[in-house]
Structures are given as structure tokens and as C-alpha cells.
Protein backbone atom coordinates (compact mmCIF):
# COMPACT_ATOMS: atom_id res chain seq x y z
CA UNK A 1 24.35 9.22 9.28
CA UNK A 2 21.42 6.58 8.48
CA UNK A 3 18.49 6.69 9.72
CA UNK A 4 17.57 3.91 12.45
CA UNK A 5 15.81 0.80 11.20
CA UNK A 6 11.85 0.27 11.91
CA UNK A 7 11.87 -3.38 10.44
CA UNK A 8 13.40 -6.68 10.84
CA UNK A 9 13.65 -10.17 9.31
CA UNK A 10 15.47 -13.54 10.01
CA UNK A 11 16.70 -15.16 7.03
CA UNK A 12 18.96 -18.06 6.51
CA UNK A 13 20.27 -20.39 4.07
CA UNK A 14 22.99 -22.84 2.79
CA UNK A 15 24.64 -23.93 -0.39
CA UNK A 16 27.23 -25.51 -2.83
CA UNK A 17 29.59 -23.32 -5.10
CA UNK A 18 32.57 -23.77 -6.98
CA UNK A 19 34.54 -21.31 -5.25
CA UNK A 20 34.18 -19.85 -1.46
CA UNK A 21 32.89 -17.19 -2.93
CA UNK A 22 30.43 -18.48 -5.17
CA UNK A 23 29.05 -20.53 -1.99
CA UNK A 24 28.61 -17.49 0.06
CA UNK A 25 26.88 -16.07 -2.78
CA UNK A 26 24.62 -19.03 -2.89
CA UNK A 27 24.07 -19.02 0.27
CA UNK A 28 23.21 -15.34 0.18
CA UNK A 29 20.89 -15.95 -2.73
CA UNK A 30 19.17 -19.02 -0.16
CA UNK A 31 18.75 -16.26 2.21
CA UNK A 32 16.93 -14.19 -0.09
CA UNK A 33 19.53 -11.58 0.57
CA UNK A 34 21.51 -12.00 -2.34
CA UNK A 35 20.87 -8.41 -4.49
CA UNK A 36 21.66 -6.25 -1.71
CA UNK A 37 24.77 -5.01 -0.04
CA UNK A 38 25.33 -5.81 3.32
CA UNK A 39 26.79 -3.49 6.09
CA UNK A 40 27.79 -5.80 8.69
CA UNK A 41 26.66 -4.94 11.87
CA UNK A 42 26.65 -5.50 15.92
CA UNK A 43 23.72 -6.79 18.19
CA UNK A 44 21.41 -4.50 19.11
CA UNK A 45 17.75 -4.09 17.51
CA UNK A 46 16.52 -0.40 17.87
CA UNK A 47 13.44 0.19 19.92
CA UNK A 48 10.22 0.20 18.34
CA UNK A 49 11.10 -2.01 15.37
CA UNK A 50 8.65 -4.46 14.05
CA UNK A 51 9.34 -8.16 12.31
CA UNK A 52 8.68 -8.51 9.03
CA UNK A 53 8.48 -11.97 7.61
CA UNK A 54 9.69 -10.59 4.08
CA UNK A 55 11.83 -7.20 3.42
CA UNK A 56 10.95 -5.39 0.24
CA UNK A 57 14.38 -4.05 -0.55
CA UNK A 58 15.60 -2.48 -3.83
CA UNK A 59 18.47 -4.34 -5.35
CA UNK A 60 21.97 -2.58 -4.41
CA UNK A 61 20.55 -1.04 -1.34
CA UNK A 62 23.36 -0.61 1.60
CA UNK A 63 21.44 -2.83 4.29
CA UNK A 64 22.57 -3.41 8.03
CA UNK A 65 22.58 -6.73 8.88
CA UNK A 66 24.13 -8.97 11.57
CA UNK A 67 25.20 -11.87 10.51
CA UNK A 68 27.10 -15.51 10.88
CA UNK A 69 28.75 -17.45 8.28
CA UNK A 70 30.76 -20.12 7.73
CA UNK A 71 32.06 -21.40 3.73
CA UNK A 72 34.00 -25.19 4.92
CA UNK A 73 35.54 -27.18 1.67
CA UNK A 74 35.82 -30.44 3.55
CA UNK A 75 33.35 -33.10 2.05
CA UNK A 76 30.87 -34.79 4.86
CA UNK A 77 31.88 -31.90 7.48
CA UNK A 78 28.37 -30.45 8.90
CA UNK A 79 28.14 -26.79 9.21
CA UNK A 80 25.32 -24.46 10.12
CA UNK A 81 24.65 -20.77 11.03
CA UNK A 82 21.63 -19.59 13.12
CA UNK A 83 20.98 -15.89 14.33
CA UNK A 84 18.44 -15.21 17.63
CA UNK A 85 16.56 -12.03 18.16
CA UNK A 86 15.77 -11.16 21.77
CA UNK A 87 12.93 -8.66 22.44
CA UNK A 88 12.05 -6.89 25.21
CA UNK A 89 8.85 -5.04 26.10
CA UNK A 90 9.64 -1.57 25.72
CA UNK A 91 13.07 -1.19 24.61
CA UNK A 92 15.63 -1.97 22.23
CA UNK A 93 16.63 -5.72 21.67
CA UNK A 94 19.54 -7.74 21.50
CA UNK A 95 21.15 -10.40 17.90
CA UNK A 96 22.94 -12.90 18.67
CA UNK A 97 24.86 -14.86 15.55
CA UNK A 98 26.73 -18.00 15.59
CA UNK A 99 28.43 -20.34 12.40
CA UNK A 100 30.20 -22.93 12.86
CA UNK A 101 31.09 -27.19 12.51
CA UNK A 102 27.33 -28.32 14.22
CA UNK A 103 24.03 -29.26 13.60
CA UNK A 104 21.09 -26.52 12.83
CA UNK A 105 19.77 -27.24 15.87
CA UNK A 106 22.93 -27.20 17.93
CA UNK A 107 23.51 -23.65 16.22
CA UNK A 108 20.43 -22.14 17.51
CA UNK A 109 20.46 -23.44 21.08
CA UNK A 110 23.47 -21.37 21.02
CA UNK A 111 22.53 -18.15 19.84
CA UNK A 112 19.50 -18.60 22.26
CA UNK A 113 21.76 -18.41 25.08
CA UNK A 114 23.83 -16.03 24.02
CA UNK A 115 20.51 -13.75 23.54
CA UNK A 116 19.35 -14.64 27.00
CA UNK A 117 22.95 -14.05 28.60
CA UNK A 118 23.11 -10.79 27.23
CA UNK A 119 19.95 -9.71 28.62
CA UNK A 120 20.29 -11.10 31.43
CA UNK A 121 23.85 -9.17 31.67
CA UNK A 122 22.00 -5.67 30.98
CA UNK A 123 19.50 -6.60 33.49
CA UNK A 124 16.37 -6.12 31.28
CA UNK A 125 13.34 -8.90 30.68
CA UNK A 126 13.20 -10.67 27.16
CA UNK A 127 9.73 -10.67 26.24
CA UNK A 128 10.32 -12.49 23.18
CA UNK A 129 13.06 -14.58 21.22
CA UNK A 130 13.30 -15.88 17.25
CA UNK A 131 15.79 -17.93 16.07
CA UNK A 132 16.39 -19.18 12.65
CA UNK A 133 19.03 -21.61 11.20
CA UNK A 134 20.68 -23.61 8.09
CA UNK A 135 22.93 -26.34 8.10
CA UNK A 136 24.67 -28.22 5.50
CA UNK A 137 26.80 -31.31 5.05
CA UNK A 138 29.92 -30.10 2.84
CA UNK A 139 30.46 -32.41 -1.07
CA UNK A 140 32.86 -29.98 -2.34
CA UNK A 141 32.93 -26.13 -1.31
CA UNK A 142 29.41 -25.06 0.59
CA UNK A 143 28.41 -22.34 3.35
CA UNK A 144 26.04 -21.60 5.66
CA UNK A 145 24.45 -18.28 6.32
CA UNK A 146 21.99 -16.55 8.66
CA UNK A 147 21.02 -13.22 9.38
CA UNK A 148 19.40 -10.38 10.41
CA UNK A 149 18.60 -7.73 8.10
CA UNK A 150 17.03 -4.37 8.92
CA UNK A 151 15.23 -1.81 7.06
CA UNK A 152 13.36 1.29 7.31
């Protein structure tokens, strides 16, 4: 079993590659997430843990992350990926991750609702939200990528 994560960050990014792959791995590398491998996982922060602007994670560490993503190869489509982090006061919190054909800012108005519909739908008070968001307008193969990644 892992241990439960104490820290947090919000990281995003978008870019070109010659393959899907290579695009998401771009994107990754954007993100600053690029060395590490990500276990993908649901929406809630544990209590207690704090926001950390910048992670300091060994390369090839197993890290839980939510995330959105979206790799398009149709030239002059816009895509973008956002991620919001709801806190409360004294409990756990709530991610929210969307990708999809919009603008940055279109991306993160939605995961902002989403965060505030699902506390609203567990009856607590958000104290606090983040969001953070990429976009991208497609030339040959791109993706855009945000997250959440946590740490202990």
C-alpha cells in the first residue's frame, strides 16, 4: 500500500511531436512531469496536504497524479487541458480534470464547476480553488496536458 500524499502541484503544458506519442511526451516534458511515471488517479486530495509550486521528484518515481489529456492530429483544431483543485478548510479536497477541442480558458471554467459541483454534491464548503491550463492550436500532431501530481 503507499503511503498518502502530503504535497501537491498543478502543472500543465502543450506541444508538437511527430507521433501521438512523442506529443504526449512533449507535452509531459512542458509539464515538467516528463521523468517520472505516472499512476493515474481519481479526484480526491487527502487531508492535510500542502501546495507546492515545484515537486522535487527523483526520475522513475511511481507518482499519483490526476490528469486530462488530449493528443488531436488535425492542423488549426484548438485543444486545451486544465485541472482545478478544490480545498476545503479542514478536510480532504476534491480534482477535477478536463481535455478537450476549446480554448484554455474555456477548459478551466469547466473544471471550476465541476470542482464546485462536487462539493457542493458532498455538502462541504470550498475554501479554496486553483486551476491551471494549456491550450494549443494543432500544425501536425500536438497535445495538451494538465495535471495534478502528488507526493510525499
Amino acid at each position: 500500500m503507499l503511503p498518502v500524499p502530503t504535497k501537491f502541484t498543478l502543472c500543465a503544458g502543450s506541444a508538437e511531436g511527430v507521433t501521438r506519442l512523442n506529443a504526449f511526451d512533449n507535452a509531459l516534458r512542458e509539464a515538467g512531469i516528463a521523468n517520472l511515471n505516472l499512476l493515474k488517479v481519481t479526484s480526491i486530495l487527502p487531508p492535510g496536504c500542502r501546495y507546492e509550486e515545484k515537486l522535487s521528484i527523483a526520475p522513475g518515481s511511481l507518482t499519483p497524479t490526476a490528469y486530462g489529456s488530449i493528443t488531436c492530429d488535425v492542423p488549426g483544431t484548438r485543444i486545451a487541458a486544465a485541472v482545478a483543485v478544490g480545498l476545503s478548510e479542514d478536510s480532504f479536497g476534491v480534482i477535477m480534470e478536463f481535455a478537450g477541442e476549446c480554448s484554455r480558458q474555456e477548459a478551466e471554467e469547466r473544471v471550476a464547476r465541476m470542482a464546485e459541483e462536487a462539493f457542493r454534491q458532498r455538502g462541504m464548503k470550498m475554501a479554496r480553488l486553483m486551476t491551471r491550463g494549456t491550450e494549443l492550436v494543432v500544425e501536425k500532431i500536438g497535445c495538451a496536458f494538465a495535471a495534478v501530481a502528488l507526493w510525499y
